[in-house]
Protein backbone atom coordinates (compact mmCIF):
# COMPACT_ATOMS: atom_id res chain seq x y z
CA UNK A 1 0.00 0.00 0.00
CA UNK A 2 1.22 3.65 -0.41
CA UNK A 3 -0.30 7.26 0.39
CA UNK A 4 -0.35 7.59 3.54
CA UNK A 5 2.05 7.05 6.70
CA UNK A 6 -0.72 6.85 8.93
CA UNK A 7 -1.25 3.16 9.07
CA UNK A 8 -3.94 0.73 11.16
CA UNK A 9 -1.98 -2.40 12.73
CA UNK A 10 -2.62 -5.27 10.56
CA UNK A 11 -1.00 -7.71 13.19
CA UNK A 12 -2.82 -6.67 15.87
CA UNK A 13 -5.86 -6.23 13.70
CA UNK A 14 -5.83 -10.09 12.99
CA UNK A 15 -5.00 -11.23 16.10
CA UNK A 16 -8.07 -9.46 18.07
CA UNK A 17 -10.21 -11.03 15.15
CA UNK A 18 -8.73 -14.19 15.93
CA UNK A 19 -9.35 -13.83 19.93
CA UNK A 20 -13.15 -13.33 19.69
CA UNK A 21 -13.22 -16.09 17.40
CA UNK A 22 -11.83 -18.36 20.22
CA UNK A 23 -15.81 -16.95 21.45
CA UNK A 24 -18.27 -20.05 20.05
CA UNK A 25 -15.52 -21.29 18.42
CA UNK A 26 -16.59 -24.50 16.27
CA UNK A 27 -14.32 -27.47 15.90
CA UNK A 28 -14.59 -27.04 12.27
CA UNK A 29 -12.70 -23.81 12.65
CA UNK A 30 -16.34 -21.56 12.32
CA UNK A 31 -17.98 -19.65 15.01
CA UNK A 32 -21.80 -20.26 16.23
CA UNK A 33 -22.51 -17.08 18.25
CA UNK A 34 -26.25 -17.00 17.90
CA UNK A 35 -27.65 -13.92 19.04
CA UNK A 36 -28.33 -13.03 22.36
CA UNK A 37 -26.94 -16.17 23.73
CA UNK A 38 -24.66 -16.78 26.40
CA UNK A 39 -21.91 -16.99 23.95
CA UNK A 40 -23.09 -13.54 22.21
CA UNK A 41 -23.17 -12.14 25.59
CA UNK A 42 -19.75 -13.67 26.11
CA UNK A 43 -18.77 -11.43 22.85
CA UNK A 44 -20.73 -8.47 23.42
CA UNK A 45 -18.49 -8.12 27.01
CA UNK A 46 -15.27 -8.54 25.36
CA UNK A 47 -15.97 -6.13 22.84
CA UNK A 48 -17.15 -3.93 25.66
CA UNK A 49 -13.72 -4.75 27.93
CA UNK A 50 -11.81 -3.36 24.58
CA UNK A 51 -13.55 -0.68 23.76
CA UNK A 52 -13.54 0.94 27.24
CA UNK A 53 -9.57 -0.21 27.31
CA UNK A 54 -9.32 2.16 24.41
CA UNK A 55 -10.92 5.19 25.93
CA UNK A 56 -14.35 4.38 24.21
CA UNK A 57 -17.72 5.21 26.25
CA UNK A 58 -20.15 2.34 25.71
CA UNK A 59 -23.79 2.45 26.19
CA UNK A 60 -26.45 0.11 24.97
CA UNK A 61 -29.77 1.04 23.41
CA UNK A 62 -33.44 -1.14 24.43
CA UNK A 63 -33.43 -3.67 21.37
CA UNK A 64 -29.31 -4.28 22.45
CA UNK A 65 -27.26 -2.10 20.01
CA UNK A 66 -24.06 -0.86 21.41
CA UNK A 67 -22.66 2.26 20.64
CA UNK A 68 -18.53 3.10 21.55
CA UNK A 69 -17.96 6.30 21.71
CA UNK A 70 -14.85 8.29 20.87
CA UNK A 71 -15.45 12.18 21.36
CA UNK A 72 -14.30 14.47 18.80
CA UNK A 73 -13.02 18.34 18.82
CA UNK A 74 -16.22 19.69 18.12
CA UNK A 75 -19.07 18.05 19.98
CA UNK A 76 -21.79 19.74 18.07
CA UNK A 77 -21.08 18.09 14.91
CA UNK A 78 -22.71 14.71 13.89
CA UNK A 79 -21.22 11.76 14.83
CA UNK A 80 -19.66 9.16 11.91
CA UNK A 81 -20.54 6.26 12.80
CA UNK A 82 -18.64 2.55 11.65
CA UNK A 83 -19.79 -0.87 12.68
CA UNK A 84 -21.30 -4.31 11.93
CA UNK A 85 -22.26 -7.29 13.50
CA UNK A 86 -20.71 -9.80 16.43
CA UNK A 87 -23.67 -12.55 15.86
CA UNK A 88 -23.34 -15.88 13.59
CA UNK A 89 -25.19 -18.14 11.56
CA UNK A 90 -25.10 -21.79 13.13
CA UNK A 91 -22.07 -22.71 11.23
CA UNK A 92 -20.66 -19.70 10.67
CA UNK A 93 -17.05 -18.37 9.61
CA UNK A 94 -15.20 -16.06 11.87
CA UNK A 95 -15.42 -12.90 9.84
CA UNK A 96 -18.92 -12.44 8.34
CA UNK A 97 -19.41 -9.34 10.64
CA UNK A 98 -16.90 -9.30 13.15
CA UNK A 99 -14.45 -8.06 10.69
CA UNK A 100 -16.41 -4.66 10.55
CA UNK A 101 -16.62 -4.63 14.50
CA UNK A 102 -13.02 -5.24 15.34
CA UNK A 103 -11.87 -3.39 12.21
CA UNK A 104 -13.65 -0.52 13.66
CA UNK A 105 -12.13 -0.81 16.91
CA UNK A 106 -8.61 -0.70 15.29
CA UNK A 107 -9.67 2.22 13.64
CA UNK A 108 -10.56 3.76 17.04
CA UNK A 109 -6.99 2.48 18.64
CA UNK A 110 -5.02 3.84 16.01
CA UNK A 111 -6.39 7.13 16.38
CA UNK A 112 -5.39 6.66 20.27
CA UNK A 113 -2.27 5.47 18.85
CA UNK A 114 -1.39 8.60 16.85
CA UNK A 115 -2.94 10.80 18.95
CA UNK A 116 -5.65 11.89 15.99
CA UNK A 117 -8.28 13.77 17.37
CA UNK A 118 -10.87 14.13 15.06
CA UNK A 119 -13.60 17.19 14.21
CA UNK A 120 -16.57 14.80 14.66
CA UNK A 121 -17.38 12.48 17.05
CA UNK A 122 -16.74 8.76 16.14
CA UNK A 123 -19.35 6.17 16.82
CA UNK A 124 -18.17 1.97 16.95
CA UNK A 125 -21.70 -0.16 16.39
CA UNK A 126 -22.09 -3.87 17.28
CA UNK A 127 -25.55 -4.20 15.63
CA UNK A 128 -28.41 -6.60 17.28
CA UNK A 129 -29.35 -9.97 15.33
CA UNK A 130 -27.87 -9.12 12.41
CA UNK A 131 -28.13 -12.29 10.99
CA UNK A 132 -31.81 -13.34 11.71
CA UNK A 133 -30.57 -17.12 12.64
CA UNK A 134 -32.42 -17.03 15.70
CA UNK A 135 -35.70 -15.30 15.71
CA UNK A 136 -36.44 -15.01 11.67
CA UNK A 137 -36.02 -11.47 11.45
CA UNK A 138 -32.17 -10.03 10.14
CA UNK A 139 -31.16 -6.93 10.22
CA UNK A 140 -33.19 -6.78 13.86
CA UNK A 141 -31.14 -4.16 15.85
CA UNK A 142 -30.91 -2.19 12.45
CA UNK A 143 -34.06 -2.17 11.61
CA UNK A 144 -35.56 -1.65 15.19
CA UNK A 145 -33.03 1.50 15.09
CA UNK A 146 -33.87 2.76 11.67
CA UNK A 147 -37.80 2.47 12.23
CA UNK A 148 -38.22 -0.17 9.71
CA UNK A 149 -39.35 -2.99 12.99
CA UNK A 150 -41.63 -1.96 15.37
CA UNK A 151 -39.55 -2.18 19.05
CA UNK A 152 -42.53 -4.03 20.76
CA UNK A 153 -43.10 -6.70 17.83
CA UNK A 154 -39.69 -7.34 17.76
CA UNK A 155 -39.91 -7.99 21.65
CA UNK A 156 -42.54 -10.51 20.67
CA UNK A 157 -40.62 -12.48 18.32
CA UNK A 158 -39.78 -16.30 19.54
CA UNK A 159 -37.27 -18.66 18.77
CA UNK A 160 -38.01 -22.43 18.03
CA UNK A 161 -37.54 -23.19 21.84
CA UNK A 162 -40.36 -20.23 22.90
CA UNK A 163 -37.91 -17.69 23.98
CA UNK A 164 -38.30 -14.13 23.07
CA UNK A 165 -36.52 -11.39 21.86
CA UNK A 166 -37.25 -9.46 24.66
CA UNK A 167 -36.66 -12.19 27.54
CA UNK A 168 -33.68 -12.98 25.83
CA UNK A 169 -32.54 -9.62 25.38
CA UNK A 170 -33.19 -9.37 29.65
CA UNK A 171 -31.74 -12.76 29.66
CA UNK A 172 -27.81 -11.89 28.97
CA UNK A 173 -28.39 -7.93 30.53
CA UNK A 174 -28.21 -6.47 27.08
CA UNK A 175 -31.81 -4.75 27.10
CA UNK A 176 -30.58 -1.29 27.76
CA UNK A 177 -32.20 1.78 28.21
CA UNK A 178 -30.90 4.23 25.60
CA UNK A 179 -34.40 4.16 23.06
CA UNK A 180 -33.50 2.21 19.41
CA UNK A 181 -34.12 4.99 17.29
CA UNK A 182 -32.49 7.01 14.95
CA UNK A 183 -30.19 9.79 16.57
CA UNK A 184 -28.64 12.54 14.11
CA UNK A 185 -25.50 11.00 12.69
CA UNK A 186 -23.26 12.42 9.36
CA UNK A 187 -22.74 9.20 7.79
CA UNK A 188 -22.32 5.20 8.00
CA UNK A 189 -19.18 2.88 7.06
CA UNK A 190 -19.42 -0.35 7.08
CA UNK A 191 -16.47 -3.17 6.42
CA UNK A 192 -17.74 -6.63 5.46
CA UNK A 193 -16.09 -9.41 3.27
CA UNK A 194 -17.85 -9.72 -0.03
CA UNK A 195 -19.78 -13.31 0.47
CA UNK A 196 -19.18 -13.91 -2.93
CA UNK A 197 -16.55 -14.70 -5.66
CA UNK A 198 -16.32 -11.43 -7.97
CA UNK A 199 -13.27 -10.00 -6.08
CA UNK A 200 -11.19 -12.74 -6.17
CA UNK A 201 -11.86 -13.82 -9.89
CA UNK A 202 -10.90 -10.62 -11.13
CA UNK A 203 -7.47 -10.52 -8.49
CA UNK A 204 -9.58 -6.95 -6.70
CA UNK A 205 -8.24 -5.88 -3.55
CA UNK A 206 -11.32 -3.81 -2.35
CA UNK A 207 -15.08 -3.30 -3.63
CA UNK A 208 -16.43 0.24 -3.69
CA UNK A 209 -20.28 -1.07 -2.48
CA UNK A 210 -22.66 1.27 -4.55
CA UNK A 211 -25.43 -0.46 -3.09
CA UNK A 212 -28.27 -3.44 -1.64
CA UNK A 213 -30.19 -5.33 -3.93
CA UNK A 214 -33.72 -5.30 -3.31
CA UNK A 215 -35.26 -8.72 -1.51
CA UNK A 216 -38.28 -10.32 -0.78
CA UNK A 217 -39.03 -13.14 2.71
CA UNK A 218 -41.85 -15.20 3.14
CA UNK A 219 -42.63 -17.98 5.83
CA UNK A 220 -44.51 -20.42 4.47
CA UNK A 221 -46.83 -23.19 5.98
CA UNK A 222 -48.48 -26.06 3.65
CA UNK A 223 -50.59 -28.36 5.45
CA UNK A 224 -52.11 -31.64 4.49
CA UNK A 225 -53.28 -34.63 6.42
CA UNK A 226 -50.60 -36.77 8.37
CA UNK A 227 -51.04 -40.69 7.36
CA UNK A 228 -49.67 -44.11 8.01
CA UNK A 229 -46.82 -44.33 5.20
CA UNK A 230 -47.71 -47.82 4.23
CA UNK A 231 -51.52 -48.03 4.38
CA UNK A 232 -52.30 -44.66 2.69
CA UNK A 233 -52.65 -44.77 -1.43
CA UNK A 234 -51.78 -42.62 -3.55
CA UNK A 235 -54.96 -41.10 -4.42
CA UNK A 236 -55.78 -40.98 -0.88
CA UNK A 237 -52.19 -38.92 0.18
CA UNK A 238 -52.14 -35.53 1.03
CA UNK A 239 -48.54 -35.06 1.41
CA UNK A 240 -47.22 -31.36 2.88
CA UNK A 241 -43.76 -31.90 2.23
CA UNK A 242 -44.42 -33.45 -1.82
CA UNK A 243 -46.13 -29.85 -2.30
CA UNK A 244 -43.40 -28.27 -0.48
CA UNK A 245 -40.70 -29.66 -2.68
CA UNK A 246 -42.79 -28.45 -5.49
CA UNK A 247 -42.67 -25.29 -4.90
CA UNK A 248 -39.12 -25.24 -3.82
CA UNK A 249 -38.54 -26.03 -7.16
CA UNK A 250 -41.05 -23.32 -8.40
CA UNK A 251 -38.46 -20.85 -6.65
CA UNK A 252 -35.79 -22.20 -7.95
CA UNK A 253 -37.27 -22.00 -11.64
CA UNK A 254 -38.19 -18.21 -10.92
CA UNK A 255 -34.39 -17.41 -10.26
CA UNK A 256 -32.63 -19.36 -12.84
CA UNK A 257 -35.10 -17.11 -15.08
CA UNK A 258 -33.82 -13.88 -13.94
CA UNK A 259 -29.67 -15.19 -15.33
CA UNK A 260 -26.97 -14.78 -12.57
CA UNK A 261 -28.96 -11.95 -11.14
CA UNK A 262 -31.39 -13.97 -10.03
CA UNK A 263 -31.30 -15.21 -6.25
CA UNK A 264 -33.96 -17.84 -4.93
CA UNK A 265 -33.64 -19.71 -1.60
CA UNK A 266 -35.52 -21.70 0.72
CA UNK A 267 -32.92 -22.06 3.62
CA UNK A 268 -35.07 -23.22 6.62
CA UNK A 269 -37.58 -26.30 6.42
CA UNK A 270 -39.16 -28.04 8.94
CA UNK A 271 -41.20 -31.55 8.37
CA UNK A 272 -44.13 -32.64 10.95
CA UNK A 273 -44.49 -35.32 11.95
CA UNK A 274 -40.87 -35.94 11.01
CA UNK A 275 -41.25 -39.70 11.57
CA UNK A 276 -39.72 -41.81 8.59
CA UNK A 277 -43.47 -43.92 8.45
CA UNK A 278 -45.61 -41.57 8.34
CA UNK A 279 -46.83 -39.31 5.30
CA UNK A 280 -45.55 -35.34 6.67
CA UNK A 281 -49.29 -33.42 7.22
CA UNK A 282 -47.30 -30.51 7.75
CA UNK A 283 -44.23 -28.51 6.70
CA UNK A 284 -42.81 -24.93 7.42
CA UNK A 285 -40.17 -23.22 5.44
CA UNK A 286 -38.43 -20.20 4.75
CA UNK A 287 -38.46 -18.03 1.04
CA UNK A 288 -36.84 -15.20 -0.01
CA UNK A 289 -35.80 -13.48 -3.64
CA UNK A 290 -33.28 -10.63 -4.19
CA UNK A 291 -32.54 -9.09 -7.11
CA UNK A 292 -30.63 -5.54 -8.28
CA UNK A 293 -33.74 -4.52 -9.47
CA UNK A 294 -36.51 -3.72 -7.56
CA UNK A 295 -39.02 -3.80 -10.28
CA UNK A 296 -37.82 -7.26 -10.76
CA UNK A 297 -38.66 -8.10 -7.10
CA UNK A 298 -41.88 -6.48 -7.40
CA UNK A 299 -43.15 -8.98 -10.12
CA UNK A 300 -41.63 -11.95 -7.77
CA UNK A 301 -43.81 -10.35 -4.99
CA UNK A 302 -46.99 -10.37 -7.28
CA UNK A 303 -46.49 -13.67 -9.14
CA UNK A 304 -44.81 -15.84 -6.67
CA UNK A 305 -47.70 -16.13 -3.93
CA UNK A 306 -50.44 -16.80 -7.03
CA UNK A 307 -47.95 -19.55 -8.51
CA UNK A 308 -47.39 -21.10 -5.11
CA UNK A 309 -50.65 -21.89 -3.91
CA UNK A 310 -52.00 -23.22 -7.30
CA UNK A 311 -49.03 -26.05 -6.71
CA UNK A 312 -51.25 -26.71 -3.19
CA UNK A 313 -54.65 -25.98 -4.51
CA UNK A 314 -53.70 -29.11 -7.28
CA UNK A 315 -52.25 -31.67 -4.18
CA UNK A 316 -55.62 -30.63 -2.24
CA UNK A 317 -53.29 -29.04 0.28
CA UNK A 318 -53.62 -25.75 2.12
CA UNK A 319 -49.96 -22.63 2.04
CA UNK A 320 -49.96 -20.07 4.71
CA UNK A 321 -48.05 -17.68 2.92
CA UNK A 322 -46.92 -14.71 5.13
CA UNK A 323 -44.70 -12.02 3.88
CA UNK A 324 -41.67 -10.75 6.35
CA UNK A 325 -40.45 -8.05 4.45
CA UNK A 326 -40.01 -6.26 0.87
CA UNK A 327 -36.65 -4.59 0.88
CA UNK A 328 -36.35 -1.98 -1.76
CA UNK A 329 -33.16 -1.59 -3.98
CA UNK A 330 -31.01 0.95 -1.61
CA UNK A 331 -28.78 3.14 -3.12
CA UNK A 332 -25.89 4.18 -0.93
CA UNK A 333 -24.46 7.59 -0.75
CA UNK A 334 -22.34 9.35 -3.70
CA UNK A 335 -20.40 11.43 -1.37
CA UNK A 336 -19.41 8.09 0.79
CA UNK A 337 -18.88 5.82 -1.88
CA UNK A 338 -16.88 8.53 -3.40
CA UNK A 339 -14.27 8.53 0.13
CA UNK A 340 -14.21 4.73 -0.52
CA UNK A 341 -12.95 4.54 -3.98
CA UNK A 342 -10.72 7.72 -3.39
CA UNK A 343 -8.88 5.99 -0.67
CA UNK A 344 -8.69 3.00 -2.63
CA UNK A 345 -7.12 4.50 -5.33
CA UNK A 346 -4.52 6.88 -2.73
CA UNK A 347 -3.50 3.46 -1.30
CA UNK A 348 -2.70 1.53 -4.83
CA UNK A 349 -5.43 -1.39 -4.71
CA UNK A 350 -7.30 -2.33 -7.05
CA UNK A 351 -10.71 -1.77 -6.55
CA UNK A 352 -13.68 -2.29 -8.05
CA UNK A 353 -17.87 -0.88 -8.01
CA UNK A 354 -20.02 -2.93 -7.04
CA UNK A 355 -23.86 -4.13 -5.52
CA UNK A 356 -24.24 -6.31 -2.00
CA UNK A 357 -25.78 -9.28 -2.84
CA UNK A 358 -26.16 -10.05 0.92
CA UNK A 359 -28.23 -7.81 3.38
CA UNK A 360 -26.29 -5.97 5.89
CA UNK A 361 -27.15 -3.44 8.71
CA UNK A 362 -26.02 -0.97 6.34
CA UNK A 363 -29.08 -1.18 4.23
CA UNK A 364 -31.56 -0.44 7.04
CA UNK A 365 -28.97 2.58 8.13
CA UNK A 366 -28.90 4.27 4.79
CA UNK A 367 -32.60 4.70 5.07
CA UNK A 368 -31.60 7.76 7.76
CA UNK A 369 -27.99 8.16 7.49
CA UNK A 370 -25.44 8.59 4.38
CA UNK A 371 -23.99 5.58 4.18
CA UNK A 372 -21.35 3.25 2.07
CA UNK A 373 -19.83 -0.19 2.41
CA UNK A 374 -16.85 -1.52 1.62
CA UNK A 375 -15.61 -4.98 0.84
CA UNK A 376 -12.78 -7.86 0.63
CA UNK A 377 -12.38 -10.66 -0.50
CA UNK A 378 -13.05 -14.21 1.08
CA UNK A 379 -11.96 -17.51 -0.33
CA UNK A 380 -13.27 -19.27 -3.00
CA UNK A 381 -16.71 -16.76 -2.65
CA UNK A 382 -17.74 -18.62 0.61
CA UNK A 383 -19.80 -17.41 3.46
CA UNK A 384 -22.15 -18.88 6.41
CA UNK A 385 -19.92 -21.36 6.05
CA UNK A 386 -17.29 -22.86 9.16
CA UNK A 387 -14.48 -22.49 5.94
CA UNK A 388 -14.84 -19.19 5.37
CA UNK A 389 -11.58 -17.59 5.11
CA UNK A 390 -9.70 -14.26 4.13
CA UNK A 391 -6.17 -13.29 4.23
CA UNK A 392 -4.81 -11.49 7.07
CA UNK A 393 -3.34 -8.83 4.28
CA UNK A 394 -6.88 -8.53 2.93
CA UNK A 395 -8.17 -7.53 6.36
CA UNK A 396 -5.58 -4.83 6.77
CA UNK A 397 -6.40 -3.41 3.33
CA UNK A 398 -9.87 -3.26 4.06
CA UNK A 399 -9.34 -1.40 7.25
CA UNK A 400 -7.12 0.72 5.86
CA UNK A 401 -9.17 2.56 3.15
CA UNK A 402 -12.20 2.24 6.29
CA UNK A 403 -10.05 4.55 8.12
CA UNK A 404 -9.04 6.91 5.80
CA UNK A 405 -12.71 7.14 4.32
CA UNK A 406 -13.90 7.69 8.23
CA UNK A 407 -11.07 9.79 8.96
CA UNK A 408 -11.43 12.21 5.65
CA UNK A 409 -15.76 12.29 6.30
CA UNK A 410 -15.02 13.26 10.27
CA UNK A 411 -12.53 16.01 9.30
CA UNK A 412 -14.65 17.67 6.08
CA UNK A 413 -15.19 21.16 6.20
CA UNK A 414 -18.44 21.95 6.88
């Protein structure tokens, strides 16, 4: 890297990355730090323990947000604020999310380090439930925050075992008392590997996130009649999880018709009774779409449901079909983006534009704050995954340009 002599510690960087991985740790070499678990809450208090080492103020908000503070020379303007997510999918890889916490907080200890005070305040975020594992709903502390949940629904939410959000939340003493809601803030940055393959086919060291795709989530519930497996005919079967595979297949026909821009999943399916004799009466799964273009989601949103539940109506079954949410395409700020790709290009690495294909807190945030994203590269394109992997010189060069960006937007003349 060149242009600047004011450089974030890569080693030390990787190695506080590699300590809170030690927190869930998988023998697979993945995390599982489900949200607001006793392992989160074992990560949530050493990210606390660090932050506060490094001369950070920490409060928590009510859905569990936590906010590090670093005051700047003038404390009327706007804070910038930089963050991610601590949480994990079951099997997940040590840096979907943490590497935009921790990269944060060696932002914040290199300013210590160097004595940098800034003109605006600096704000580190460890985002709530991020990745929706849990209780169904990502982007939970987010979206609480930017108004796009309702707090007390979210409260309601269950898991699978009956616990909810909000006893959860009380459960591990991260229910604080600061309100979720938006407070005024300048702008967002947010460091996160790519979760895909596009940077490391074409050999780029950093992707300038223009960004979201737009997305559509359903949960879906198909019911038929439960049945002894060896008794019941065929024209007397009313089989929930035979209609259920049909119209997994359904989504998977409406993305492959949409070319690699298409993205159809059902990730989450459960089969009652479950018992390897008896014909399933009922099944629950999860759907969602994404897409660049929102108008592309729209006619997923209109044509999918209809589609479905004439696949039921033909195996005499009943769908539930509930929509979650309908996330627009989000653009993210020109003036942000534009920090990203100029410290890119001041620090020689070769960078490219382009759209999250994941969600991330930072599409939620750019609904009240300017916002931008930036990304690295992981190995082989792979994500939610125990394998996932990046280089320790692909961390540093992804902090490095979310410094400068944070440092050049909290020193702008105003």
């Amino acid at each position: 890297m060149s242009g600047t002599n004011q450089r974030i510690d890569g080693r030390r960087l990787w190695d506080t990355l590699m300590t809170m991985a030690e927190i869930g740790a998988t023998p697979k070499g993945g995390v599982k730090r489900l949200t607001l678990t006793e392992v989160d809450r074992a990560g949530r208090d050493r990210f606390r323990q660090w932050c506060e080492e490094a001369g950070l103020t920490v409060r928590v908000d009510e859905i569990g947000n936590m906010f590090a503070r670093r005051p700047g020379r003038n404390p009327a303007r706007k804070p910038v604020l930089l963050g991610s997510h601590l949480d994990s999918q079951p099997t997940g890889g040590k840096f979907d999310g943490a590497l935009g916490v921790i990269a944060g907080l060696e932002v914040m200890r290199t300013l210590q380090d160097l004595n940098i005070e800034t003109e605006s305040p600096l704000e580190l975020i460890n985002w709530t439930d991020e990745e929706g594992s849990r209780f169904g709903h990502s982007l939970m502390g987010s979206g609480v925050w930017s108004g796009v949940y309702h707090r007390d629904e979210t409260y309601a939410l269950k898991d699978l075992e009956g616990i909810s959000v909000i006893q959860a939340l009380e459960g591990i003493g991260y229910r604080g008392e600061e309100p979720a809601r938006p407070f005024e803030a300048d702008s967002y940055f947010e460091l996160h590997i790519e979760q895909g393959p596009i940077l490391e086919r074409e050999g780029q060291r950093i992707g300038i996130v223009t960004g979201g795709q737009a997305q559509v989530w359903y949960d879906a519930v198909i019911t038929g009649q439960d049945s002894h497996a060896g008794t019941t005919p065929p024209s007397a079967r009313r089989d929930a999880l035979l209609g259920a595979a049909r119209i997994v297949e359904l989504v998977d026909s409406l993305m492959r018709e949409r070319g690699e821009d298409g993205r159809g999943t059902v990730g989450r399916l459960q089969v009652f009774p479950n018992s390897c004799n008896v014909v399933p009466g009922d099944v629950r799964f999860s759907v969602e779409f994404r897409h660049p273009s929102g108008e592309e989601i729209e006619a997923l949103a209109q044509g999918f449901p209809e589609r479905a539940r004439a696949i039921a109506d033909a195996l005499g079954l009943s769908l539930e079909l509930r929509e979650l949410f309908r996330i627009p395409a989000q653009p993210f700020d020109p003036d942000c983006v534009g920090l990203v790709r100029d410290a890119a290009a001041r620090l020689g690495l070769p960078a490219r534009e382009i759209i999250s294909g994941a969600g991330h807190d930072a599409i939620y945030v750019a609904r009240r704050v300017p916002t931008a994203m930036i990304f690295t590269p992981c190995k082989d394109g792979l994500s939610h995954n125990e394998a996932e992997s990046i280089l320790p010189e692909e961390a540093a060069d992804g902090c490095q340009v979310l410094f400068e960006a944070v440092l050049a937007r909290a020193n702008r003349p105003l």
